[in-house]
N, C-alpha and C. Protein backbone atom coordinates (compact mmCIF):
# COMPACT_ATOMS: atom_id res chain seq x y z
N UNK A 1 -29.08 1.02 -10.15
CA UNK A 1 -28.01 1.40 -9.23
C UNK A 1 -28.20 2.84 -8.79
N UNK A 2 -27.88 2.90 -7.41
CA UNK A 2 -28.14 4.37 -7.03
C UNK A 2 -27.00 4.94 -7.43
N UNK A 3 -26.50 5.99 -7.64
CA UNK A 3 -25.32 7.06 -7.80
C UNK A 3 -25.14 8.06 -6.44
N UNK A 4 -26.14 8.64 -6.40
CA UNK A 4 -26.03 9.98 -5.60
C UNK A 4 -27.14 9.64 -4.60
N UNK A 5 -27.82 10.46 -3.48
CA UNK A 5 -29.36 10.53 -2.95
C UNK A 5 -28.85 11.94 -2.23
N UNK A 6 -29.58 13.11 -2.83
CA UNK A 6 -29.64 14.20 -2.27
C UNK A 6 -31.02 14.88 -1.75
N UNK A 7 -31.21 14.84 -0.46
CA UNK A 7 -32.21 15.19 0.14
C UNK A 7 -31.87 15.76 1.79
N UNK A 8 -32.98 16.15 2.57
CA UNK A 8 -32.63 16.79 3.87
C UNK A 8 -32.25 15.80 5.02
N UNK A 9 -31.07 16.12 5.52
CA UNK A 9 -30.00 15.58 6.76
C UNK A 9 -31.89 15.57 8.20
N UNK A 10 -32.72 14.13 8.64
CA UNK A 10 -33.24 13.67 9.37
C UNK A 10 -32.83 13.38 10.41
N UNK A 11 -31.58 12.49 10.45
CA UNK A 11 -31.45 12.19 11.75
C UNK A 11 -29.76 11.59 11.53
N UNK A 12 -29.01 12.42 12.29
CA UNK A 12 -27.34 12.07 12.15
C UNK A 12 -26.74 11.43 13.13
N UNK A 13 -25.80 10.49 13.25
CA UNK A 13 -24.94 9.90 14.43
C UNK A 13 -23.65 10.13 13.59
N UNK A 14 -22.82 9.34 14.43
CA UNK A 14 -21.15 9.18 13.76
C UNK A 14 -21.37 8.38 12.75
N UNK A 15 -21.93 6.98 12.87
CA UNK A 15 -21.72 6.52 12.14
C UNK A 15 -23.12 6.21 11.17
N UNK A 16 -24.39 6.63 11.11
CA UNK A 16 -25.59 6.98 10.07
C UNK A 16 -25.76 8.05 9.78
N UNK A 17 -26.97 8.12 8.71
CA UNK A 17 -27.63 9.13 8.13
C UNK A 17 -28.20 8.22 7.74
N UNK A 18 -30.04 9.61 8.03
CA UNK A 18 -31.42 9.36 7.50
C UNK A 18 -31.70 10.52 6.40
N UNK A 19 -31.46 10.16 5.60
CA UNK A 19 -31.76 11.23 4.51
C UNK A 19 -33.16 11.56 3.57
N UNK A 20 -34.17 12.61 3.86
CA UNK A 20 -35.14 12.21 3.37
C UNK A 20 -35.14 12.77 1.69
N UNK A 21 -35.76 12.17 0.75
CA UNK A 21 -35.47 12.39 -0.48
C UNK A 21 -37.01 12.22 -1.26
N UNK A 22 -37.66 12.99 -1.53
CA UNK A 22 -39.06 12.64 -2.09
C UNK A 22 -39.75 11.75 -1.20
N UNK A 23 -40.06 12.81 -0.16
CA UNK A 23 -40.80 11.64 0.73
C UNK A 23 -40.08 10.27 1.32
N UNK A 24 -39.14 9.61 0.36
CA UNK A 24 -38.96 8.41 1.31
C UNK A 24 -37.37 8.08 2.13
N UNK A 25 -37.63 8.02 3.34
CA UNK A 25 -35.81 8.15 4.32
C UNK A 25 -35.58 7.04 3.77
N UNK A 26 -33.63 7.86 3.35
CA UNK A 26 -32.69 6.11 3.09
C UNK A 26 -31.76 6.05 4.23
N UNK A 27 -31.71 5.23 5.13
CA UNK A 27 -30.74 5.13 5.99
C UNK A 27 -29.34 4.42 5.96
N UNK A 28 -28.41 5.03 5.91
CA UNK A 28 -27.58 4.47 5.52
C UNK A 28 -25.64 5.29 6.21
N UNK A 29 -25.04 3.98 6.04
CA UNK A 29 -24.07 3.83 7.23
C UNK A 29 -22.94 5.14 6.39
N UNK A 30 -22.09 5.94 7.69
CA UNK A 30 -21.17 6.90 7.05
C UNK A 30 -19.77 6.48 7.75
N UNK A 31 -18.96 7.19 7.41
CA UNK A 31 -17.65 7.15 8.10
C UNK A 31 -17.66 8.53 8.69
N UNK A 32 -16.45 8.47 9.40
CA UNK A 32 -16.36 9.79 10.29
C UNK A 32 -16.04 10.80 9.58
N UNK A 33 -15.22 10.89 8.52
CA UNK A 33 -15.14 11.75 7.63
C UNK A 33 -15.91 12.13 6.94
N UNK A 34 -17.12 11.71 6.59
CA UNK A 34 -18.15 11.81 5.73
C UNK A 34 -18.96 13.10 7.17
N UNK A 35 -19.50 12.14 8.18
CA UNK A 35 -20.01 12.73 9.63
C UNK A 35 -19.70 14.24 9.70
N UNK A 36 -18.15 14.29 9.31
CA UNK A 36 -17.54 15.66 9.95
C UNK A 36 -18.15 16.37 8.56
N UNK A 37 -18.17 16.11 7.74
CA UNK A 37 -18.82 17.20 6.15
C UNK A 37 -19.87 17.44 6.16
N UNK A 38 -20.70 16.36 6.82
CA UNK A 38 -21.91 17.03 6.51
C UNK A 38 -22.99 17.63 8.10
N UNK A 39 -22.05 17.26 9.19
CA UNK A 39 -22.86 17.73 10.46
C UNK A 39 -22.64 19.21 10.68
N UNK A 40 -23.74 19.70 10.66
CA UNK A 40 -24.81 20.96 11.12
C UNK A 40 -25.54 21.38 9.90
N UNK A 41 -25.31 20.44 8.60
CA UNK A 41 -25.84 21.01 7.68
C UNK A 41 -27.34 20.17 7.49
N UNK A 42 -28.07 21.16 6.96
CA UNK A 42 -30.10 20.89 6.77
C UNK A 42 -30.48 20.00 5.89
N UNK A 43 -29.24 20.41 4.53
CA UNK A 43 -29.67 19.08 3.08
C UNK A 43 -27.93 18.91 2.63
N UNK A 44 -28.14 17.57 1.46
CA UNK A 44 -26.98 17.73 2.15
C UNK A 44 -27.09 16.32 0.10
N UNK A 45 -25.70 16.23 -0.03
CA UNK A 45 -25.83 14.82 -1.11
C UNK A 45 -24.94 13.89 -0.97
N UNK A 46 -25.08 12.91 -1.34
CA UNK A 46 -24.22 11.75 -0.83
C UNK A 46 -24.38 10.81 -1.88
N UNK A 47 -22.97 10.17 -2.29
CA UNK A 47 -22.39 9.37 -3.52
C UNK A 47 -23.04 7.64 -2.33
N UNK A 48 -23.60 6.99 -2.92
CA UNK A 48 -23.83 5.86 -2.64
C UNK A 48 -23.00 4.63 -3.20
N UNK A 49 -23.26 3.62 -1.99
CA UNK A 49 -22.97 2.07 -2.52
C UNK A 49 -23.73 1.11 -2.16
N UNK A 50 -24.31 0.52 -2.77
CA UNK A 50 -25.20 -0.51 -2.21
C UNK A 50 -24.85 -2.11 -2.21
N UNK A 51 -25.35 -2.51 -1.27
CA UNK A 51 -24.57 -3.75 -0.74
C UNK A 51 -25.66 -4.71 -0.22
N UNK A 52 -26.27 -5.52 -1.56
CA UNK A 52 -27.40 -6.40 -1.68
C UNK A 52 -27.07 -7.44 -1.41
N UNK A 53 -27.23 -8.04 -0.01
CA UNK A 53 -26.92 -9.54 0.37
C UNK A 53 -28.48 -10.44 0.56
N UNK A 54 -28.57 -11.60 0.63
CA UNK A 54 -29.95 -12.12 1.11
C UNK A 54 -30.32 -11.59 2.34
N UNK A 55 -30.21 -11.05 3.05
CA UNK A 55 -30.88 -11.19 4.59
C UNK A 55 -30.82 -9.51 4.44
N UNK A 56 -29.96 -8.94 3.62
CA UNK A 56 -30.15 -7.18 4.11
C UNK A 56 -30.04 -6.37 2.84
N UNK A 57 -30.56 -4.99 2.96
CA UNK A 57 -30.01 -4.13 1.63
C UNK A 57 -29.24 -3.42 2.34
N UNK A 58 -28.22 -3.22 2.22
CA UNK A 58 -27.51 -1.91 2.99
C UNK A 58 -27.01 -0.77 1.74
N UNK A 59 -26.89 0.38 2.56
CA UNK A 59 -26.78 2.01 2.08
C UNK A 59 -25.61 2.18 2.27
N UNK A 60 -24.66 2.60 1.63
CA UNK A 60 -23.81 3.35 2.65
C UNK A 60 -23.19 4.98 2.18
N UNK A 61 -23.17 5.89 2.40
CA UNK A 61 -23.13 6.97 2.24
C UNK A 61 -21.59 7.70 2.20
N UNK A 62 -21.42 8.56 0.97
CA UNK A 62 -20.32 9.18 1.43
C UNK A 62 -20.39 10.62 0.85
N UNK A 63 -19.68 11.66 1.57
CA UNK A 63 -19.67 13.07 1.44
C UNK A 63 -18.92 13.53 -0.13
N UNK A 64 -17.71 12.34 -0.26
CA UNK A 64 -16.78 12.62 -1.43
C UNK A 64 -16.84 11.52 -2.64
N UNK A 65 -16.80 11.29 -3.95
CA UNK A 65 -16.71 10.59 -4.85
C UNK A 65 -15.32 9.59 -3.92
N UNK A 66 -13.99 10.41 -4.00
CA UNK A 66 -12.82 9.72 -3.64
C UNK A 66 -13.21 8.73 -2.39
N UNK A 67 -13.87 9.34 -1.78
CA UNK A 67 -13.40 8.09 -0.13
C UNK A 67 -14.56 6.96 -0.75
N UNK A 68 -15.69 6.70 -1.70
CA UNK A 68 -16.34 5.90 -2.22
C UNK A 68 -15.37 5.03 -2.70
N UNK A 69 -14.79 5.68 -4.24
CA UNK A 69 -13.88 5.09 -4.34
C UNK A 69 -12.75 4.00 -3.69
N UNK A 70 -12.09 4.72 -2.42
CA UNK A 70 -11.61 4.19 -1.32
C UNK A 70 -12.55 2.96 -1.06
N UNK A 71 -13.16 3.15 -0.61
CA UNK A 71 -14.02 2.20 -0.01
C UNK A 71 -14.21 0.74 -0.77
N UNK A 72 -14.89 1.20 -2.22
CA UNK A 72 -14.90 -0.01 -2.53
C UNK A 72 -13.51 -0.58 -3.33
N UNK A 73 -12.43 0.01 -2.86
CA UNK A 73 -11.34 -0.79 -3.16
C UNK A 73 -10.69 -1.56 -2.13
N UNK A 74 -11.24 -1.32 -1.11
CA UNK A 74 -10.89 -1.57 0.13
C UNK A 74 -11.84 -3.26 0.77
N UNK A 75 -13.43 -3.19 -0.18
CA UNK A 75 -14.08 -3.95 0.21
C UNK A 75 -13.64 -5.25 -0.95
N UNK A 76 -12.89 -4.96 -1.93
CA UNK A 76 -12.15 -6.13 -3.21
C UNK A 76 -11.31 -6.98 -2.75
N UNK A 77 -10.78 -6.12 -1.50
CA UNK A 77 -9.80 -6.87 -0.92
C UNK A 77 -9.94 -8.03 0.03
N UNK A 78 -9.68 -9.47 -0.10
CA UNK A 78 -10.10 -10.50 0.31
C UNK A 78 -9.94 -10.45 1.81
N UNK A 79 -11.38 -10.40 3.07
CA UNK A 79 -11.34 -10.13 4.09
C UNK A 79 -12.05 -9.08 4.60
N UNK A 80 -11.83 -8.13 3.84
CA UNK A 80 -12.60 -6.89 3.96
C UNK A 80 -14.38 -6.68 3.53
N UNK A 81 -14.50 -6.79 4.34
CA UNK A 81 -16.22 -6.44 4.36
C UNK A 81 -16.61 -4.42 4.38
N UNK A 82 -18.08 -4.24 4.23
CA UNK A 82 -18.65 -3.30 4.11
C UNK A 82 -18.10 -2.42 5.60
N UNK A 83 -18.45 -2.73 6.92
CA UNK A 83 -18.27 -2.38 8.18
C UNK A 83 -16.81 -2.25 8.20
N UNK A 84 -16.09 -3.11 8.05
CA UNK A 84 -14.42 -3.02 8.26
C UNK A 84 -14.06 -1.75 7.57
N UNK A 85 -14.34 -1.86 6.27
CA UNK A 85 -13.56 -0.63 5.42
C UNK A 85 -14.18 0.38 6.37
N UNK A 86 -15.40 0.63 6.23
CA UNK A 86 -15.96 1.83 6.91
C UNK A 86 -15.45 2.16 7.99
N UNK A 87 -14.73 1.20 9.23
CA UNK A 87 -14.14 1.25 10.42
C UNK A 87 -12.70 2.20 9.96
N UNK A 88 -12.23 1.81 8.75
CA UNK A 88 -10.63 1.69 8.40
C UNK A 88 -10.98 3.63 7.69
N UNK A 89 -12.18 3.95 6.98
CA UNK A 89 -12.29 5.23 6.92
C UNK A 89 -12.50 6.41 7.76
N UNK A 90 -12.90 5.37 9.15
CA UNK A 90 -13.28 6.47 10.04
C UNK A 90 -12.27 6.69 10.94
N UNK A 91 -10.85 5.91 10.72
CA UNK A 91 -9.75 6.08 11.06
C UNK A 91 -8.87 6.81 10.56
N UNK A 92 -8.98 7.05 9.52
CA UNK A 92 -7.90 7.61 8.86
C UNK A 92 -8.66 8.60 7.32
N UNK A 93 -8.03 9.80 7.26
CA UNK A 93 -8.86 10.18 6.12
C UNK A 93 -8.59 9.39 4.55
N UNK A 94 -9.24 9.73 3.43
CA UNK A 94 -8.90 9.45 2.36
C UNK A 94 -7.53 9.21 2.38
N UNK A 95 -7.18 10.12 2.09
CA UNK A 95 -5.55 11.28 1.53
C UNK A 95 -4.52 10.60 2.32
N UNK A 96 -5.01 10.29 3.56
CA UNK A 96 -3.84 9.72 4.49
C UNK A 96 -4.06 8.41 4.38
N UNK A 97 -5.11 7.46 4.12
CA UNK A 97 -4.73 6.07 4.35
C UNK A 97 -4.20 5.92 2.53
N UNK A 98 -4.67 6.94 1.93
CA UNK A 98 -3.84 6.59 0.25
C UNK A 98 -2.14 6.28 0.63
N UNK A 99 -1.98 7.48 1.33
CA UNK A 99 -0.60 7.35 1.59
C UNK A 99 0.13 6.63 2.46
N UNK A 100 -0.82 5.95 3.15
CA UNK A 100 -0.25 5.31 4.21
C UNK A 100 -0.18 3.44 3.31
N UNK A 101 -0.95 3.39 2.74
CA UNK A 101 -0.95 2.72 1.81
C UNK A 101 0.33 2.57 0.90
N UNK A 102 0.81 3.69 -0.04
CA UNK A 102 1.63 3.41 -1.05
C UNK A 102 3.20 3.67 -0.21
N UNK A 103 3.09 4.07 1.02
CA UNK A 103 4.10 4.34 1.62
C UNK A 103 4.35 2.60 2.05
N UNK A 104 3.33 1.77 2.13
CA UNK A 104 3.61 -0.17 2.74
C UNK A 104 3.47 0.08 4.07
N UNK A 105 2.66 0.84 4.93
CA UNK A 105 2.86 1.35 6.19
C UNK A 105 1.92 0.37 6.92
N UNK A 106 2.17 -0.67 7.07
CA UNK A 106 1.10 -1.78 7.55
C UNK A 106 1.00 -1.63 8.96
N UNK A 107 2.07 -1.08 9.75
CA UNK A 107 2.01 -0.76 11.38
C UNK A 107 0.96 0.41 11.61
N UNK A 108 0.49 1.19 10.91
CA UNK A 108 -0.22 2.27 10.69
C UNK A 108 -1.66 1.28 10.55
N UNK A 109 -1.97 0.25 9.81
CA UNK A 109 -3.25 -0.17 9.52
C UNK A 109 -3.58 -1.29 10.53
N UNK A 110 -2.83 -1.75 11.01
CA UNK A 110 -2.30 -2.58 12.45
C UNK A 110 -3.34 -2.17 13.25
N UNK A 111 -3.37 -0.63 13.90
CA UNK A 111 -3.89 0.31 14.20
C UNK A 111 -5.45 0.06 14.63
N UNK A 112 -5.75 -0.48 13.43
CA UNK A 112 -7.29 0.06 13.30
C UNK A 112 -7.76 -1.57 13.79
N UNK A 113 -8.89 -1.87 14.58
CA UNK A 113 -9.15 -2.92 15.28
C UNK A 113 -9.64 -4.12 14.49
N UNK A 114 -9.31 -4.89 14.14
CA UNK A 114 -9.73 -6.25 13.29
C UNK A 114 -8.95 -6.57 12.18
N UNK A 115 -7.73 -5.76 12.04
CA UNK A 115 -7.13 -5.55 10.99
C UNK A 115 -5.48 -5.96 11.88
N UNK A 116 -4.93 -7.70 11.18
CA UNK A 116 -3.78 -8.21 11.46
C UNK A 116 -2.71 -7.86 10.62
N UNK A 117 -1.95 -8.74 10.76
CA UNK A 117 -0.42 -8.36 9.59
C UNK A 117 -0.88 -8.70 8.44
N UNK A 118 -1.36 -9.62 8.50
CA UNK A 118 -1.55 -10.32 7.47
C UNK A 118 -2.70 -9.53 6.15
N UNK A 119 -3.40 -8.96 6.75
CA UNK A 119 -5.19 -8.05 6.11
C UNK A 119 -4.01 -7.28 6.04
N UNK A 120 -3.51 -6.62 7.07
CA UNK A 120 -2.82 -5.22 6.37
C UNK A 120 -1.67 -5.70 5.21
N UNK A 121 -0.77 -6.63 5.50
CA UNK A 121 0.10 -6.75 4.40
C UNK A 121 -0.75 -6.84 2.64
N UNK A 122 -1.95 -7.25 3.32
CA UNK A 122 -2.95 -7.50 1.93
C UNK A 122 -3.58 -6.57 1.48
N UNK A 123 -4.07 -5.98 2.11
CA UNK A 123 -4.01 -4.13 1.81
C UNK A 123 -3.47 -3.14 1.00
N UNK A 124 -2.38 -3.42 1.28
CA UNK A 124 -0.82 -2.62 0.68
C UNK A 124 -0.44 -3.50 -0.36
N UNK A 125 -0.29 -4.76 -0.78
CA UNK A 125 -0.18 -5.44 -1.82
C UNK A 125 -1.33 -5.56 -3.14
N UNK A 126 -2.64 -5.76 -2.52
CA UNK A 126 -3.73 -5.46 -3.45
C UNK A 126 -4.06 -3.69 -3.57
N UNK A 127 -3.81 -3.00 -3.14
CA UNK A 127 -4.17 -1.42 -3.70
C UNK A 127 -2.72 -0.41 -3.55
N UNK A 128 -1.69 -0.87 -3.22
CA UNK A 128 -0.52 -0.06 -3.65
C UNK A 128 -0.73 0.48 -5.35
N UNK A 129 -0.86 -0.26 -6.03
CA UNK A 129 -1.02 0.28 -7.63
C UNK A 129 -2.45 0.40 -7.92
N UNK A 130 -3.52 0.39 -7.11
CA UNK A 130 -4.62 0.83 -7.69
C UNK A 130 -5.20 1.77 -7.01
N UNK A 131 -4.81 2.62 -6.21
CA UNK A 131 -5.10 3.31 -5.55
C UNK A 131 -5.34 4.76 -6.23
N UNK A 132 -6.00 5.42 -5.98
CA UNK A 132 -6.85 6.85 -7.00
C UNK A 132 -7.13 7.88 -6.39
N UNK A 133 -6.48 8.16 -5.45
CA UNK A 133 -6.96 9.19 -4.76
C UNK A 133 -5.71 10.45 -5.23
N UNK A 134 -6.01 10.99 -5.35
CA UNK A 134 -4.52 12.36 -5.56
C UNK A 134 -4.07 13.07 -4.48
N UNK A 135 -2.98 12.30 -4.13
CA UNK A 135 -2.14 13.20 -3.39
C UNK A 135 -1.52 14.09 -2.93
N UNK A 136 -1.58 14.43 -4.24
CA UNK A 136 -1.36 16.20 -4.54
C UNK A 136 -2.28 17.20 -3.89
N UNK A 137 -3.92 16.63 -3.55
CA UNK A 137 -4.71 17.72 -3.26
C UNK A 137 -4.58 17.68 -1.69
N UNK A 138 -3.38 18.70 -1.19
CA UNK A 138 -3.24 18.55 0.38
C UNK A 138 -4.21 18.86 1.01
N UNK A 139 -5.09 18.28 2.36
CA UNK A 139 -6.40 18.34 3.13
C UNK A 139 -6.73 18.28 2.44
N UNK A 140 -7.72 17.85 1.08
CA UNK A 140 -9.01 17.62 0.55
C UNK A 140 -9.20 16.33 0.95
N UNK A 141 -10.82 16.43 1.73
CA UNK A 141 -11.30 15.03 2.02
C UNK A 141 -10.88 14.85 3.78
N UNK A 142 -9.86 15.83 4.63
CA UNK A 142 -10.05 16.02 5.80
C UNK A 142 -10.58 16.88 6.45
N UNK A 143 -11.36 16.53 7.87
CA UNK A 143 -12.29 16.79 9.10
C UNK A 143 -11.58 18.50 9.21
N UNK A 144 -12.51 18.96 8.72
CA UNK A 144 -12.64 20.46 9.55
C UNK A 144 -12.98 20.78 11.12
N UNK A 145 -12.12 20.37 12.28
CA UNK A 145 -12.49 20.25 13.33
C UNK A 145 -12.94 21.63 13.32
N UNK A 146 -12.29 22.73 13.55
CA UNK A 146 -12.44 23.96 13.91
C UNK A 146 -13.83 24.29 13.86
N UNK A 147 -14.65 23.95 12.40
CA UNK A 147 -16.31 24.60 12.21
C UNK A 147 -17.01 23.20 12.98
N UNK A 148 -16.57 22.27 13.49
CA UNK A 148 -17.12 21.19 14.26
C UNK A 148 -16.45 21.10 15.85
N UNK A 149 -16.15 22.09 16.22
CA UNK A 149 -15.77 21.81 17.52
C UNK A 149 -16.74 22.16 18.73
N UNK A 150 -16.89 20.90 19.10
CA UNK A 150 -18.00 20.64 20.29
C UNK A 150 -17.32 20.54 21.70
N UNK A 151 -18.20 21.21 22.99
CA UNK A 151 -17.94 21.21 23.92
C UNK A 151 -17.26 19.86 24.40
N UNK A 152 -16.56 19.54 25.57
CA UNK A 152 -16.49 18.65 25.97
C UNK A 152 -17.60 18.30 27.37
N UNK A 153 -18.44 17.63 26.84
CA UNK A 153 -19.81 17.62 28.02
C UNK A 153 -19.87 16.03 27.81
N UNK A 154 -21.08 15.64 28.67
CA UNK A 154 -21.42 14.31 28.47
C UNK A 154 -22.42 14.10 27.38
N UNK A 155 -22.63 14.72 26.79
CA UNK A 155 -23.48 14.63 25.29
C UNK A 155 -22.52 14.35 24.51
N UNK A 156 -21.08 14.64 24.30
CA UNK A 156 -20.08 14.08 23.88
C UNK A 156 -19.75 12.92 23.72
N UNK A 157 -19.83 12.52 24.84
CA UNK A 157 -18.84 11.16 25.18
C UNK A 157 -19.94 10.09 25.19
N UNK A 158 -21.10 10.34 25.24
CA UNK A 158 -22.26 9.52 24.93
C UNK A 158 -22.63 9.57 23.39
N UNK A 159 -22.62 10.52 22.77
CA UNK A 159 -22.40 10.36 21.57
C UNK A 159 -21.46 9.09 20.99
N UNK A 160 -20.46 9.15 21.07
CA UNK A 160 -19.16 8.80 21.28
C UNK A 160 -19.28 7.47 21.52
N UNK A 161 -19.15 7.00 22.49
CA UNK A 161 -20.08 5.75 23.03
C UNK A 161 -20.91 4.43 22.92
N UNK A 162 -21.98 5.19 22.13
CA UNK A 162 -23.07 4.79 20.92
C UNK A 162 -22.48 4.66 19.88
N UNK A 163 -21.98 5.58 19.36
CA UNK A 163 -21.02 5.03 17.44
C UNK A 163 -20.49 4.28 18.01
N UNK A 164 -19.23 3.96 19.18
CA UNK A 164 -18.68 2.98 18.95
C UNK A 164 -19.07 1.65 19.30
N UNK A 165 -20.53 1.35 20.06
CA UNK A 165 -21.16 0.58 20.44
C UNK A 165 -21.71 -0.38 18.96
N UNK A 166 -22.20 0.67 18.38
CA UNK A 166 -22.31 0.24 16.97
C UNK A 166 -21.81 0.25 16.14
N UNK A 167 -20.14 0.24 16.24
CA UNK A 167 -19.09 -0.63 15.52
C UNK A 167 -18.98 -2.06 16.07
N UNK A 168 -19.23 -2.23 17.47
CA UNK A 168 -19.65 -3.47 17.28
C UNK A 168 -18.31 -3.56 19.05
N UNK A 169 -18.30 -2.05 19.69
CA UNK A 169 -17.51 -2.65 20.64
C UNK A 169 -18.08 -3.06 21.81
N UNK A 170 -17.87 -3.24 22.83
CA UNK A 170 -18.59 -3.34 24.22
C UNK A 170 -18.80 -1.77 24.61
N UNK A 171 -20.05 -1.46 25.51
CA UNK A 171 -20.26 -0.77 26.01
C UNK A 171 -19.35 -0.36 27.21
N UNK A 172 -19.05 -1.19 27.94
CA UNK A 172 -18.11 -0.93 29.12
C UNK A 172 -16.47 -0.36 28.74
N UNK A 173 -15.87 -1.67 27.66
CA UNK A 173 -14.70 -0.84 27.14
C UNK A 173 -14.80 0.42 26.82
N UNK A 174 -15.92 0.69 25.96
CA UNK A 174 -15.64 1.80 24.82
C UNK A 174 -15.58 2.98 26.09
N UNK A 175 -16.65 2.76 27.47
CA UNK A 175 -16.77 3.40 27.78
C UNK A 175 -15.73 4.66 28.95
N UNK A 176 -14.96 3.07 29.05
CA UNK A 176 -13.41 3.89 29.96
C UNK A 176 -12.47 4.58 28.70
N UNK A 177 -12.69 3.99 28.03
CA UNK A 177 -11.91 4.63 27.20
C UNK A 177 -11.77 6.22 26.79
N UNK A 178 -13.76 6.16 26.47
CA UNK A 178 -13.75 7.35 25.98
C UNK A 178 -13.75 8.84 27.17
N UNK A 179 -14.25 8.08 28.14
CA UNK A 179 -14.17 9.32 29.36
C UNK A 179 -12.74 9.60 29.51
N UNK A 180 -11.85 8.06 29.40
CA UNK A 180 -10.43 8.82 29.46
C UNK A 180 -10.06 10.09 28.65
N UNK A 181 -10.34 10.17 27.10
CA UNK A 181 -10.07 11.06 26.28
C UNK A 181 -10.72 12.30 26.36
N UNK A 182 -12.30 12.50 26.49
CA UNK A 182 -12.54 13.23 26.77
C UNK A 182 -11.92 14.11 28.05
N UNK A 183 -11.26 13.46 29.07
CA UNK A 183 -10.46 14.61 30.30
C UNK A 183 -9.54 14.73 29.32
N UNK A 184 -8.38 13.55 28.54
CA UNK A 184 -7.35 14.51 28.43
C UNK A 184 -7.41 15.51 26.99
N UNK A 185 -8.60 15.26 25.98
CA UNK A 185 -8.91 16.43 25.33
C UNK A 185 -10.18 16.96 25.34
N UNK A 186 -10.16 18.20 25.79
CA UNK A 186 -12.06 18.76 26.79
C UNK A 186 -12.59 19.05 25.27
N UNK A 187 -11.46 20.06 24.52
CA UNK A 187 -12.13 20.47 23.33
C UNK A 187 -12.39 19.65 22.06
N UNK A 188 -12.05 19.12 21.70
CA UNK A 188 -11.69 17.66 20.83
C UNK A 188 -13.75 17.26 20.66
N UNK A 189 -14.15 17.49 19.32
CA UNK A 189 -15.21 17.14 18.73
C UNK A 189 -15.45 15.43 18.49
N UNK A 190 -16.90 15.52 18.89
CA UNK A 190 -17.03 13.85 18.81
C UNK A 190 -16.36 13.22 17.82
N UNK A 191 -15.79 13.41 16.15
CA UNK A 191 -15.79 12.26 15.65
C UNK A 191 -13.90 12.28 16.26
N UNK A 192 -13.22 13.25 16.57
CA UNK A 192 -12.18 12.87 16.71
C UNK A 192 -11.93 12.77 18.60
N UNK A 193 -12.98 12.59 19.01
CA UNK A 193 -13.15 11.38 20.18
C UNK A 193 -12.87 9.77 19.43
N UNK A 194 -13.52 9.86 18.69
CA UNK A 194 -14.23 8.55 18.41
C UNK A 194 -12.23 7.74 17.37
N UNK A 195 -12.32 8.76 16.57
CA UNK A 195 -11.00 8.57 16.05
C UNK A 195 -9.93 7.88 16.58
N UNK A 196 -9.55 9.03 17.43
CA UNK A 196 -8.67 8.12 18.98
C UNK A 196 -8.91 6.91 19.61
N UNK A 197 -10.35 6.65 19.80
CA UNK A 197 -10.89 5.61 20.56
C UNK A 197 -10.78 4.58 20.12
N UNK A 198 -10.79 4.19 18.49
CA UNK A 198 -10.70 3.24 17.61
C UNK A 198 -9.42 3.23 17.69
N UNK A 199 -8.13 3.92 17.92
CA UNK A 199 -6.67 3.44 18.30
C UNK A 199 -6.65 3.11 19.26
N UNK A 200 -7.15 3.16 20.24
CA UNK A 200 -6.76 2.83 21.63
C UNK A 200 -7.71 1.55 21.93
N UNK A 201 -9.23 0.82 21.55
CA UNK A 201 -9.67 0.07 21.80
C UNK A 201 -8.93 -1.87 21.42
């Protein structure tokens, strides 16, 4: 079982990392929160999960022990796959979907695209009491826009675009969407383009 893979940041999007580690790149899927911790940095470490099916090995990467955690409590839950949770982290940070969670806030998880009454009522019923994240630690585990704030250009919104293409939306939707946001926020950094976009798609 992997634990950790700490090696130099290769090649970053919203939603990957190529991490090279003794010679050999692991590529493997992030959330936006993870994205926002570790973009502009050279090396970088990341708590793993691996997700051995017949047809694939998948990676998936995270900046914090807790949003791992998150994650695979999120993937226990009947319905929830590897991609979904990861969708449901790049919506919402740790700290806030903990709470949005023990608060029963299912109109809040509604929100996030593939996710009905029913997944969310199941959500909040299977991890209301198992949930581990500490609440107490206010912002730990949220997006430092300020040291990530990117122009609003079309390297943006194409950025932007692409992650959400490879969540699995249409190119054309994602794409009115996101030019909408980008006019009405110029300064607003790709992952919280992308943030918004996943509410509004």
């Amino acid at each position: 079982m992997i634990e950790y893979i700490k090696g130099s940041v290769e090649e970053l999007t919203p939603t990957s990392v190529t991490l090279e580690a003794n010679g050999v790149g692991y590529g493997m899927f992030i959330s936006l929160n993870t994205y926002s911790a570790i973009q502009g940095k050279k090396e970088t470490k990341l708590y793993v999960h691996e997700a051995i099916r017949e047809d694939a090995h998948l990676l998936y990467g995270f900046a914090e022990k807790e949003e791992r955690t998150i994650f695979l409590q999120l993937i226990g839950v009947p319905g929830i796959g590897g991609q979904m949770a990861r969708m449901v982290l790049s919506s919402f940070t740790p700290q806030d979907l903990a709470r949005i969670i023990n608060e029963g806030n299912a109109r809040m998880l509604k929100s996030v695209k593939g996710i009905g009454p029913k997944v969310a009522q199941r959500i909040i019923v299977d991890l209301k009491d198992k949930i581990l994240y500490n609440l107490e630690q206010s912002g730990h585990g949220a997006a430092d826009t300020s040291t990530t704030a990117l122009s609003a250009s079309s390297a943006v919104a194409d950025e932007a675009i692409a992650a959400l293409s490879m969540l699995g939306f249409a190119p054309a939707a994602s794409q009115k969407v996101v030019l909408d946001l980008v006019r009405q926020h110029p300064d607003s950094p790709v992952e919280q383009i992308i943030k918004l976009a996943l509410k509004n798609m």
